[in-house]
Protein backbone atom coordinates (compact mmCIF):
# COMPACT_ATOMS: atom_id res chain seq x y z
CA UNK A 1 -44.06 44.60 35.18
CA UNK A 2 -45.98 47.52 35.62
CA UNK A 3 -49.61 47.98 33.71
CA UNK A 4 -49.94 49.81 30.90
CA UNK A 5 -51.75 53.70 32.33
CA UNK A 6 -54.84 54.00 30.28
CA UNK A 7 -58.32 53.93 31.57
CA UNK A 8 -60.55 50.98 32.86
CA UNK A 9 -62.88 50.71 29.91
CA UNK A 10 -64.64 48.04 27.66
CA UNK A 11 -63.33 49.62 24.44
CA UNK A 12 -59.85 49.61 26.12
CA UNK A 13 -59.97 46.46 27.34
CA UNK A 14 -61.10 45.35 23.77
CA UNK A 15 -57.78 47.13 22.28
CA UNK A 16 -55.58 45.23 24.75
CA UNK A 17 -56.86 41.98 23.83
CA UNK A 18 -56.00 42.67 20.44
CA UNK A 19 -52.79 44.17 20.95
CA UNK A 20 -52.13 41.21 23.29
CA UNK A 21 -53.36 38.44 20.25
CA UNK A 22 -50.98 40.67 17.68
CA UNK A 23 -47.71 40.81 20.56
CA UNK A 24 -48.11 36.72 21.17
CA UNK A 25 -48.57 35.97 17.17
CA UNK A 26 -45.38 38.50 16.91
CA UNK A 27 -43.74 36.62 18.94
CA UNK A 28 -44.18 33.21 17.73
CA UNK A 29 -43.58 34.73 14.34
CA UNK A 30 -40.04 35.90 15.32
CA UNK A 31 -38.56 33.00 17.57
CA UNK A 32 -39.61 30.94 13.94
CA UNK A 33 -37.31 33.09 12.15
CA UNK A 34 -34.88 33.77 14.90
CA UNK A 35 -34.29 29.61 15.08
CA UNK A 36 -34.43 30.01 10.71
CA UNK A 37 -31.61 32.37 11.21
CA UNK A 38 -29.79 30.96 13.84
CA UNK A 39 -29.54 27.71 11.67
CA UNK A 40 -28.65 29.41 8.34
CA UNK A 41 -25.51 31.35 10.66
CA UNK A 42 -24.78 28.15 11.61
CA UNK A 43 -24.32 26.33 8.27
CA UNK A 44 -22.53 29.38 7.20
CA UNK A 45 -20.21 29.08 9.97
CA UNK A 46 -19.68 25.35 8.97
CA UNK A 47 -18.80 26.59 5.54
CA UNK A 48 -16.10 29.35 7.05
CA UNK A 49 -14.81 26.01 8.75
CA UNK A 50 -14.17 24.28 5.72
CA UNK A 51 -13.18 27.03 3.70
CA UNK A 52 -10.10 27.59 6.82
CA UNK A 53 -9.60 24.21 6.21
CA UNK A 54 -8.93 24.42 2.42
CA UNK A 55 -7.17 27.43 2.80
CA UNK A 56 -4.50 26.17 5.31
CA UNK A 57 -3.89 23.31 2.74
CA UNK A 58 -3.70 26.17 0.18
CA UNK A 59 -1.15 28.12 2.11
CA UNK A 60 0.86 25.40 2.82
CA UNK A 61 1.55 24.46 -1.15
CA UNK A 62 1.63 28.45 -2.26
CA UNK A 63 4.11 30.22 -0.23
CA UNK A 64 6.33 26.99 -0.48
CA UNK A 65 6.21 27.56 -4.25
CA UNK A 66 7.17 31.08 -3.78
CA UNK A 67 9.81 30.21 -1.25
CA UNK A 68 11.16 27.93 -3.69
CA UNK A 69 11.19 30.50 -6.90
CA UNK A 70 12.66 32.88 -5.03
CA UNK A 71 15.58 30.54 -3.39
CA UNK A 72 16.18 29.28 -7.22
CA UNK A 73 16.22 32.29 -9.45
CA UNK A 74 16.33 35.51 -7.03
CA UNK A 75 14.64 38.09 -5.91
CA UNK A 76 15.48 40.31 -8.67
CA UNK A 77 14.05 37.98 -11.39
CA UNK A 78 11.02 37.00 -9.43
CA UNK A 79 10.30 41.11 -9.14
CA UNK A 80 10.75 41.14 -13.02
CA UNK A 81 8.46 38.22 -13.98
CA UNK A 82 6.18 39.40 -11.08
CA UNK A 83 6.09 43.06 -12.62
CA UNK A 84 4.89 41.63 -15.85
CA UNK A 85 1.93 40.21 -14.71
CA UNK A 86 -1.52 42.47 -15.22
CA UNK A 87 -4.78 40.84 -14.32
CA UNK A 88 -8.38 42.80 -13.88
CA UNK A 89 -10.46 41.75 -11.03
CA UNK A 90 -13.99 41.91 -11.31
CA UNK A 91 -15.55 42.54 -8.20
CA UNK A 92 -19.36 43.62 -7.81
CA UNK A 93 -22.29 43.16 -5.41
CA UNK A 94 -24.76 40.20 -5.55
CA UNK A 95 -27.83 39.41 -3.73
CA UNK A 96 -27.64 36.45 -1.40
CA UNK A 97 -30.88 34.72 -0.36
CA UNK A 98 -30.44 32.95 3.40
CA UNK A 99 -32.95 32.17 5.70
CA UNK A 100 -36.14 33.65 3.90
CA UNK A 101 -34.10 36.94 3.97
CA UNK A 102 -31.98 38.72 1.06
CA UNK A 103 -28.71 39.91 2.22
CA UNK A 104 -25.76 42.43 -0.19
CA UNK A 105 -22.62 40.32 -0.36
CA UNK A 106 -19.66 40.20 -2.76
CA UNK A 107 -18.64 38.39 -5.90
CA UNK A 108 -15.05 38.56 -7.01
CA UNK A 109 -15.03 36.63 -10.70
CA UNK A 110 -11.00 35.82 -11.73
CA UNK A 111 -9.47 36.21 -15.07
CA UNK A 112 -8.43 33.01 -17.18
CA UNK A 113 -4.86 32.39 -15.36
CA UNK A 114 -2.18 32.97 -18.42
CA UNK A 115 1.80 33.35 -18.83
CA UNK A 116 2.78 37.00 -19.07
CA UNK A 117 6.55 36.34 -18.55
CA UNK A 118 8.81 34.48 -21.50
CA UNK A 119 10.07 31.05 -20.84
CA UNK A 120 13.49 32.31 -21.32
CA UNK A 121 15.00 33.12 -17.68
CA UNK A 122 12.47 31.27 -16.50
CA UNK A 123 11.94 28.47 -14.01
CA UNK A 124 9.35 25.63 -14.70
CA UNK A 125 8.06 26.30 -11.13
CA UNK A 126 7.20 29.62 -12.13
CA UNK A 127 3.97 28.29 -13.40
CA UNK A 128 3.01 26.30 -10.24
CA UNK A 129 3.84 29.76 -8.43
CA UNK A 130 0.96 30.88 -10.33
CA UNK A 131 -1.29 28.28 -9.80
CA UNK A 132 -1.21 27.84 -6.51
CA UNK A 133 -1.28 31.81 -5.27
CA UNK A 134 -4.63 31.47 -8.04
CA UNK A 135 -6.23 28.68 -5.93
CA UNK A 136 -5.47 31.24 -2.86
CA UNK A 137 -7.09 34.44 -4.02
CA UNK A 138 -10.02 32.19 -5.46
CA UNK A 139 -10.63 30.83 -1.48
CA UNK A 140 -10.30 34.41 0.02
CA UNK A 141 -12.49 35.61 -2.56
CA UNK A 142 -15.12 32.91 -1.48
CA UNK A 143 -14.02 33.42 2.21
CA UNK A 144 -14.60 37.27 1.73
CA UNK A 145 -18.10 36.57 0.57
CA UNK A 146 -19.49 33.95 2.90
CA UNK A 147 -18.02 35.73 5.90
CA UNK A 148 -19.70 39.00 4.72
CA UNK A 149 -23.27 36.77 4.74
CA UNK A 150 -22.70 35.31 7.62
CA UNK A 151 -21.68 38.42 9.70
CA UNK A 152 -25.07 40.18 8.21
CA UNK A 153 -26.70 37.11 9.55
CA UNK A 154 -25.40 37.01 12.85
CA UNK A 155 -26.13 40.75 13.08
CA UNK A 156 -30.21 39.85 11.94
CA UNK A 157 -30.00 37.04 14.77
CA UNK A 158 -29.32 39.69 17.47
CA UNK A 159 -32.03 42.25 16.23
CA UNK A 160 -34.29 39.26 15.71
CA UNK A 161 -33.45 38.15 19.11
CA UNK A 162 -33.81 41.56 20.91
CA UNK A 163 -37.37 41.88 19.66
CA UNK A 164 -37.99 38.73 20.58
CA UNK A 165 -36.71 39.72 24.01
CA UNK A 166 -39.01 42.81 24.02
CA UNK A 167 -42.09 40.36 23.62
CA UNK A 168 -41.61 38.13 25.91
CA UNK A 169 -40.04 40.54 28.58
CA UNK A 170 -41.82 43.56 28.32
CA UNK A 171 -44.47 44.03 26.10
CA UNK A 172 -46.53 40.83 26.55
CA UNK A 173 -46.35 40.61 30.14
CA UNK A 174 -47.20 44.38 30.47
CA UNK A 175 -50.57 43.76 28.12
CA UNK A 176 -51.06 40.66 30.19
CA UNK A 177 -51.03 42.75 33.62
CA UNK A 178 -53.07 45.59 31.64
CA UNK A 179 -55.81 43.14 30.49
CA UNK A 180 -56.26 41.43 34.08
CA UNK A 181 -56.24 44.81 36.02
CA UNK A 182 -58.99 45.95 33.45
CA UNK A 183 -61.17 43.14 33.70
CA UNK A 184 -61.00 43.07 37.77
CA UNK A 185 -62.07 46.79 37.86
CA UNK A 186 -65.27 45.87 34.84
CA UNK A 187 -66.17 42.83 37.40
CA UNK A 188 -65.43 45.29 40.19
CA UNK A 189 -68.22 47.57 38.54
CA UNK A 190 -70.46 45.34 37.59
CA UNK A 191 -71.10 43.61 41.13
CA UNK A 192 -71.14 47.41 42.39
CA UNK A 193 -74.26 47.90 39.54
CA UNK A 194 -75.65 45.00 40.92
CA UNK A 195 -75.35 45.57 44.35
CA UNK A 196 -77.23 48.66 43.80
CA UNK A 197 -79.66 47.32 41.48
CA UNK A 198 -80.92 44.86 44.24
CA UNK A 199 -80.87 47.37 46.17
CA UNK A 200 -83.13 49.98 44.98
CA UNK A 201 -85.66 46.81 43.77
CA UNK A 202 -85.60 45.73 47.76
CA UNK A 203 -86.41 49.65 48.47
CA UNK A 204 -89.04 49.71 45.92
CA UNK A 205 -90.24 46.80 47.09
CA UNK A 206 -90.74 47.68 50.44
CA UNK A 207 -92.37 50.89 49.82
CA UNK A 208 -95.25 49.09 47.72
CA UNK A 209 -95.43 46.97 51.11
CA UNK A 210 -95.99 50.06 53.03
């Protein structure tokens, strides 16, 4: 790692200690939040798992029910009673706290699940049609917004992890090398001073002899 090119001085060499004590706190500052990170990702990715889990089980019941409306009373009358149903979706942005950090995600709240269709021409299944496809949307709703999280996580954990990268890599080894090549040239100086020092105090010496 090559030294940093600025000039062999005490004031310089007093900078590059402290830019040196303020790159290794950095550093221990970010691999804390890096592992904080990397362990909120993870739970979130435990949740995804479990949320795949329930909606596999929720698949399995709703298009069934579907299958089974459709096979009884038609395609033509499930259109109609479909056509008749009118919900609002409120979807808006909420603030999700994870691992010290506030992330954007999304909240989708669902309407009270009612009967917009008359009984008459009607199937009793019709209402466990509805049911079920209204356990679905409320998992992909709750899918949608711990994926978002967790893919604004994992996107934190690699900026996180490229400074930490930078640190360790680059910047602290190259203030490292920097601060040794400093102090060799001060020493370097110094017994030079020295050397002369004695020196002239020999010469001085011997001419008071003379």
């Amino acid at each position: 790692m090559a030294k940093l090119n600025i000039a062999p001085t005490k004031s310089n060499l007093l900078a590059i200690k402290e830019q040196l004590s303020v790159a290794v706190d950095g550093y221990d500052l970010l691999e804390q939040k890096r592992e904080i990170l990397v362990m909120e990702l993870m739970h979130m990715v435990e949740k995804v798992k479990l949320l795949e889990r329930e909606l596999d089980k929720s698949i399995s019941k709703a298009y069934p029910a579907l299958r089974n409306m459709l096979m009884t009373v038609g395609g033509d009358q499930t259109e109609r009673i479909s056509k008749s149903i009118h919900y609002n979706y409120d979807i808006k942005e909420k603030l999700v706290q994870a691992g010290g950090m506030t992330f954007n995600s999304v909240e989708v709240q669902l309407p009270k699940q009612q009967l917009f269709y008359s009984f008459m021409g009607t199937f009793a299944d019709s209402d466990k049609v509805m049911t079920e496809f209204f356990k679905l949307l409320s998992l992909l709703t709750e899918m949608a917004s711990i994926r978002t999280i967790a893919w604004r996580l994992a996107t934190e954990v690699k900026k996180t992890q490229r400074r930490v990268n930078a640190l360790d890599k680059m910047i602290i080894p190259q203030n490292r090398e920097t601060k040794v090549y400093i102090e060799s040239v001060l020493e370097e100086r110094e017994r030079e001073n020295t050397f002369v020092l004695k020196s002239l105090k020999n010469r001085k010496s011997g001419e008071r002899n003379d």
